[in-house]
N, C-alpha and C. Protein backbone atom coordinates (compact mmCIF):
# COMPACT_ATOMS: atom_id res chain seq x y z
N UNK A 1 0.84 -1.17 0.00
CA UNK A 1 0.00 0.00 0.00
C UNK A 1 0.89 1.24 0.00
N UNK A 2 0.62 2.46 -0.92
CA UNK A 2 1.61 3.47 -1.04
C UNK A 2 0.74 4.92 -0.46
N UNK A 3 1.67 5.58 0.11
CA UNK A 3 0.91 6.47 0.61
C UNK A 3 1.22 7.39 -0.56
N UNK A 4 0.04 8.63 -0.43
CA UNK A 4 0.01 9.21 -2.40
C UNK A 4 0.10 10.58 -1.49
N UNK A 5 1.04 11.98 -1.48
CA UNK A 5 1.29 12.78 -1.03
C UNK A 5 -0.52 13.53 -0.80
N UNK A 6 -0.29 14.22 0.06
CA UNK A 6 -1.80 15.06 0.65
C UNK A 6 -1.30 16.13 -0.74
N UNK A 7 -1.99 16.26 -1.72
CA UNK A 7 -2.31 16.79 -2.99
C UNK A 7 -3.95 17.49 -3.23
N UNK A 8 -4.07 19.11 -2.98
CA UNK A 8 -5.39 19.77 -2.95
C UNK A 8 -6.11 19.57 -4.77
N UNK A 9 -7.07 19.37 -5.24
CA UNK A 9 -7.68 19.25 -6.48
C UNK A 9 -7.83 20.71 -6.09
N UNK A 10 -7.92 20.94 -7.85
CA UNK A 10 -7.40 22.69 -8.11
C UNK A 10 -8.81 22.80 -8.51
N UNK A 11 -9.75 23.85 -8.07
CA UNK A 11 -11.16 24.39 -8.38
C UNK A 11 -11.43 24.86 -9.76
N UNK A 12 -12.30 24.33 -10.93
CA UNK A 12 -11.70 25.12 -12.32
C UNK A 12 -12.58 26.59 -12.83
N UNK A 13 -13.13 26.88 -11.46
CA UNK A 13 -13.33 28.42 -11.67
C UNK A 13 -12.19 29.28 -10.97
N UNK A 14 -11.66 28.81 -9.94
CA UNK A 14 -10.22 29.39 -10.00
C UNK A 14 -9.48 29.64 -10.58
N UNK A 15 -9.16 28.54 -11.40
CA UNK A 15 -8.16 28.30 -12.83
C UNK A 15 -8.48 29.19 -13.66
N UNK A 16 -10.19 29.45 -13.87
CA UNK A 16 -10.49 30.05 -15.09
C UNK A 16 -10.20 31.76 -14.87
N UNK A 17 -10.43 32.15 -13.21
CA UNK A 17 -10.25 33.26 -13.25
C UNK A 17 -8.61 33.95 -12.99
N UNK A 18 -7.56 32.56 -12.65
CA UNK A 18 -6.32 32.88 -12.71
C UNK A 18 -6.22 33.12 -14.28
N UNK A 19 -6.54 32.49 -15.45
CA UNK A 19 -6.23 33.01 -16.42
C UNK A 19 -6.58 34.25 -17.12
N UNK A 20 -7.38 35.03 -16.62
CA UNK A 20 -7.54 36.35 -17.21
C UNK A 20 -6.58 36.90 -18.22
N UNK A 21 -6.64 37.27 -19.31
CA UNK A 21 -6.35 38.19 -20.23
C UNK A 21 -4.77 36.70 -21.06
N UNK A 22 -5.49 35.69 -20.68
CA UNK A 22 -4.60 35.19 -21.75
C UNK A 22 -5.42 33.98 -22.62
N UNK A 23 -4.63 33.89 -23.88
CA UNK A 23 -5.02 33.27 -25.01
C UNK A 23 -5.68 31.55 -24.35
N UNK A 24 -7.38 31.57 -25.12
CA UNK A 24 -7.71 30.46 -24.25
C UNK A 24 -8.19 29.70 -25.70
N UNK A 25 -8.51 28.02 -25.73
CA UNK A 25 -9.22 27.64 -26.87
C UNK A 25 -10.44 26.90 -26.53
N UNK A 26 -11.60 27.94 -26.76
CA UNK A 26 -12.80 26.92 -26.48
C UNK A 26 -13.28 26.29 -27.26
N UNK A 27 -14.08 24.87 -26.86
CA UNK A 27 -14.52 24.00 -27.50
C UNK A 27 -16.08 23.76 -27.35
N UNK A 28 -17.00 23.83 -28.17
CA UNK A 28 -18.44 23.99 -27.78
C UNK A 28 -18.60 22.10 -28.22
N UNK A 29 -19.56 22.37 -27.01
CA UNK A 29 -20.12 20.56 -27.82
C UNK A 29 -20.36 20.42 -29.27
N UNK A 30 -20.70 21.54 -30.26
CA UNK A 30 -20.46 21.23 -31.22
C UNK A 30 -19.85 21.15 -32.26
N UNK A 31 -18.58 20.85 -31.51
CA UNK A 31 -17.51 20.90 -31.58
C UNK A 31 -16.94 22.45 -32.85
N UNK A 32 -17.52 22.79 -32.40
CA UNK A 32 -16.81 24.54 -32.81
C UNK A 32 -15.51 25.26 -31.99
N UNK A 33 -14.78 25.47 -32.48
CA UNK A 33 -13.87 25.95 -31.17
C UNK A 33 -13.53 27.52 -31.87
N UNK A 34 -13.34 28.25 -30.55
CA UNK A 34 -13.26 29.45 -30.50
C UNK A 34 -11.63 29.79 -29.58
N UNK A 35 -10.76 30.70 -30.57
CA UNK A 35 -9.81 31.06 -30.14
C UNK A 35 -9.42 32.18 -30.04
N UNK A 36 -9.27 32.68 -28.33
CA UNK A 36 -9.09 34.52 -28.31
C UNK A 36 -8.47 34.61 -27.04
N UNK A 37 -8.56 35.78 -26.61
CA UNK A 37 -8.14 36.27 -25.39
C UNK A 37 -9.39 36.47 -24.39
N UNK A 38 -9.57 35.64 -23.11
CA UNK A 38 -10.43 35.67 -21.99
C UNK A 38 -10.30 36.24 -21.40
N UNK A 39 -11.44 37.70 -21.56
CA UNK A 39 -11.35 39.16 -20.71
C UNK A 39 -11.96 38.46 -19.72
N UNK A 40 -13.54 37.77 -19.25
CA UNK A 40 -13.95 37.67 -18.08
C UNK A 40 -14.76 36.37 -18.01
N UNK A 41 -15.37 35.59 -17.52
CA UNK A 41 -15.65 34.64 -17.11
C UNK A 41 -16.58 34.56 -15.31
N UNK A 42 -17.54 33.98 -15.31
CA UNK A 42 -18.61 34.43 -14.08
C UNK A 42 -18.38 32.41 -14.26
N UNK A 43 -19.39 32.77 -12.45
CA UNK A 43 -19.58 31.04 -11.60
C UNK A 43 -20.20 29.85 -12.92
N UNK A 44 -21.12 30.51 -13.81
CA UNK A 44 -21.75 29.81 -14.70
C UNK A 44 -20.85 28.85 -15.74
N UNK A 45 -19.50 29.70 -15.72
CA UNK A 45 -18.56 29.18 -16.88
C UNK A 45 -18.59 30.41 -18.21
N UNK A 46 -19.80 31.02 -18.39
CA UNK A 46 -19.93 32.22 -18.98
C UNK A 46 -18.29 32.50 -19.54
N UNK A 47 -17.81 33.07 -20.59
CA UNK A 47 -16.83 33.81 -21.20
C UNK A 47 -16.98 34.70 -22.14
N UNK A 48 -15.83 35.99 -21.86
CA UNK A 48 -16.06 37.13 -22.88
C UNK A 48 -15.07 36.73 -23.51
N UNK A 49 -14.74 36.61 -24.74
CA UNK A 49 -13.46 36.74 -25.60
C UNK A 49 -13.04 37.47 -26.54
N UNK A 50 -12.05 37.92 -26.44
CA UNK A 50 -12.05 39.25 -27.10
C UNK A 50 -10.62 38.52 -28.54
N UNK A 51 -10.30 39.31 -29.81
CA UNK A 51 -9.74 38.77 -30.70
C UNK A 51 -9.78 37.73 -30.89
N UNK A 52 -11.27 37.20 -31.49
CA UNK A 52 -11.74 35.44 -31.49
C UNK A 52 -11.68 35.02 -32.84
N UNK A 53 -10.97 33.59 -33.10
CA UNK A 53 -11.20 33.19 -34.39
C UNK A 53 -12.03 32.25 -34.00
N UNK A 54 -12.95 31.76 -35.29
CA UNK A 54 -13.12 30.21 -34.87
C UNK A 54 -13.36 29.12 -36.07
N UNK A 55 -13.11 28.33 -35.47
CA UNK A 55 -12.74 27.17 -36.34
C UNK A 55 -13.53 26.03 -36.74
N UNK A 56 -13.93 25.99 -37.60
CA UNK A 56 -14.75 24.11 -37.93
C UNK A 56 -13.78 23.37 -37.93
N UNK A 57 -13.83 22.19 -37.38
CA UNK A 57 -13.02 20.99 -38.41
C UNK A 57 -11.54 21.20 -38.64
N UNK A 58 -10.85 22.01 -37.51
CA UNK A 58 -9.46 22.65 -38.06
C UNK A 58 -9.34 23.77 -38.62
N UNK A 59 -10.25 24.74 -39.85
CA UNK A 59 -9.98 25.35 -40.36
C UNK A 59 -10.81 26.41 -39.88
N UNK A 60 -9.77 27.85 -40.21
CA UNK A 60 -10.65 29.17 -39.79
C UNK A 60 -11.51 29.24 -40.46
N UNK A 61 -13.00 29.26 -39.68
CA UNK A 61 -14.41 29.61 -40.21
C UNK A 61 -14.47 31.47 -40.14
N UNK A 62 -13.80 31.87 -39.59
CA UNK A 62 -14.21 33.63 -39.20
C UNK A 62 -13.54 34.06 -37.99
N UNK A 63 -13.10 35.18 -38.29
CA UNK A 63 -12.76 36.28 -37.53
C UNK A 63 -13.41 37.13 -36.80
N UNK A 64 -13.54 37.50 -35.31
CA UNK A 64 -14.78 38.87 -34.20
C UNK A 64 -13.65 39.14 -33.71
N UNK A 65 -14.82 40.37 -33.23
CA UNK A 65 -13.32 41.51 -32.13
C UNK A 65 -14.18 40.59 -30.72
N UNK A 66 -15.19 41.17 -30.12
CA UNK A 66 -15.73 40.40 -29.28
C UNK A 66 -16.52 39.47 -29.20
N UNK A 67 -16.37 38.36 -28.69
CA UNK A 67 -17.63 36.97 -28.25
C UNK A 67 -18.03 36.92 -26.88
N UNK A 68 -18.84 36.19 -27.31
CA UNK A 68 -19.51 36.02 -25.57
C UNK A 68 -20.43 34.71 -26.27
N UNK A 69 -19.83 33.69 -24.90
CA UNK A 69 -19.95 31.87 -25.14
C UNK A 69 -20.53 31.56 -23.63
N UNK A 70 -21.51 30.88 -24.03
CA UNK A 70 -22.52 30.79 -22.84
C UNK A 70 -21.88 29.14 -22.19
N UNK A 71 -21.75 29.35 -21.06
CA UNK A 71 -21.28 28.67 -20.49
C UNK A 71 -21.63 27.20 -20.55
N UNK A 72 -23.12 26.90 -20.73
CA UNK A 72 -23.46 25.59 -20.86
C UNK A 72 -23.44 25.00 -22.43
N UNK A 73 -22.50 25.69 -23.58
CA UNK A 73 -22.26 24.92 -24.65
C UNK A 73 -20.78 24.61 -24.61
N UNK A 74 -20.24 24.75 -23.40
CA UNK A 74 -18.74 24.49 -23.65
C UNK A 74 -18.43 22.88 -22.91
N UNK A 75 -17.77 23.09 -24.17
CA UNK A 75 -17.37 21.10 -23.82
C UNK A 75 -15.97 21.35 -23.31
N UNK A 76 -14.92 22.00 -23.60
CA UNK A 76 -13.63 22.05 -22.74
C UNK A 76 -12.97 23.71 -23.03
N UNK A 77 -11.97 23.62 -21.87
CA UNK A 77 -11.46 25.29 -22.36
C UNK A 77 -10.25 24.73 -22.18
N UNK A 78 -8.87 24.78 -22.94
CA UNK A 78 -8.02 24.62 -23.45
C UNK A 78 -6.94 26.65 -23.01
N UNK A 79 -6.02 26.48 -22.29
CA UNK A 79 -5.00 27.77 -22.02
C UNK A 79 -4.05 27.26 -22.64
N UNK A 80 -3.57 28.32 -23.74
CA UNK A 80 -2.03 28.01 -24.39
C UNK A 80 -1.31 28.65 -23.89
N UNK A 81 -0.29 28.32 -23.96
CA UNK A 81 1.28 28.59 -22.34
C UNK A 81 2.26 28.73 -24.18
N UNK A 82 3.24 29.03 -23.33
CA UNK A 82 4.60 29.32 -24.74
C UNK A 82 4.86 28.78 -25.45
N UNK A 83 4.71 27.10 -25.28
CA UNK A 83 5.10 26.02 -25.75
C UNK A 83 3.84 25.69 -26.82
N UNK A 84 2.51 26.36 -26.65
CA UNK A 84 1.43 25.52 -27.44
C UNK A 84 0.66 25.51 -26.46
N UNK A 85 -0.09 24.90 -27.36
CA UNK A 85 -2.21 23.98 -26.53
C UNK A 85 -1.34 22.79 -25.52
């Protein structure tokens, strides 16, 4: 039997509001994904995104200055760091 270090699970409205103002990739259940910068985000999951592309299938479907993605069509939110997704 191994003891597994006392390790806290990270809250992912915390997460969402530590990321403020950086490049996020959302994914709607239908499977649409939207790629911009996450000005704000509420308890619901709610997001504003500001310089949004988005994508079908891989490819850019269109270009907005602002979006706003209702929290209960998002299937995952994806933060790109230096390295990538």
């Amino acid at each position: 039997m191994s003891i597994q270090p006392n390790i806290q699970p990270k809250k992912p409205l915390n997460v969402l509001q530590k990321m403020m103002q950086k490049e996020v990739v959302v994914r709607l259940k239908s499977n649409i994904e939207y790629r911009g910068i996450m000005v704000n985000s509420d308890i619901y999951m709610n997001m504003i995104l500001e310089n949004t592309e988005e994508f079908n299938n891989g490819q850019q479907a269109a270009s907005y200055g602002t979006v706003i993605i209702r929290g209960n069509n998002v299937l995952f939110v994806s933060f790109k760091n230096s390295s990538g997704i």
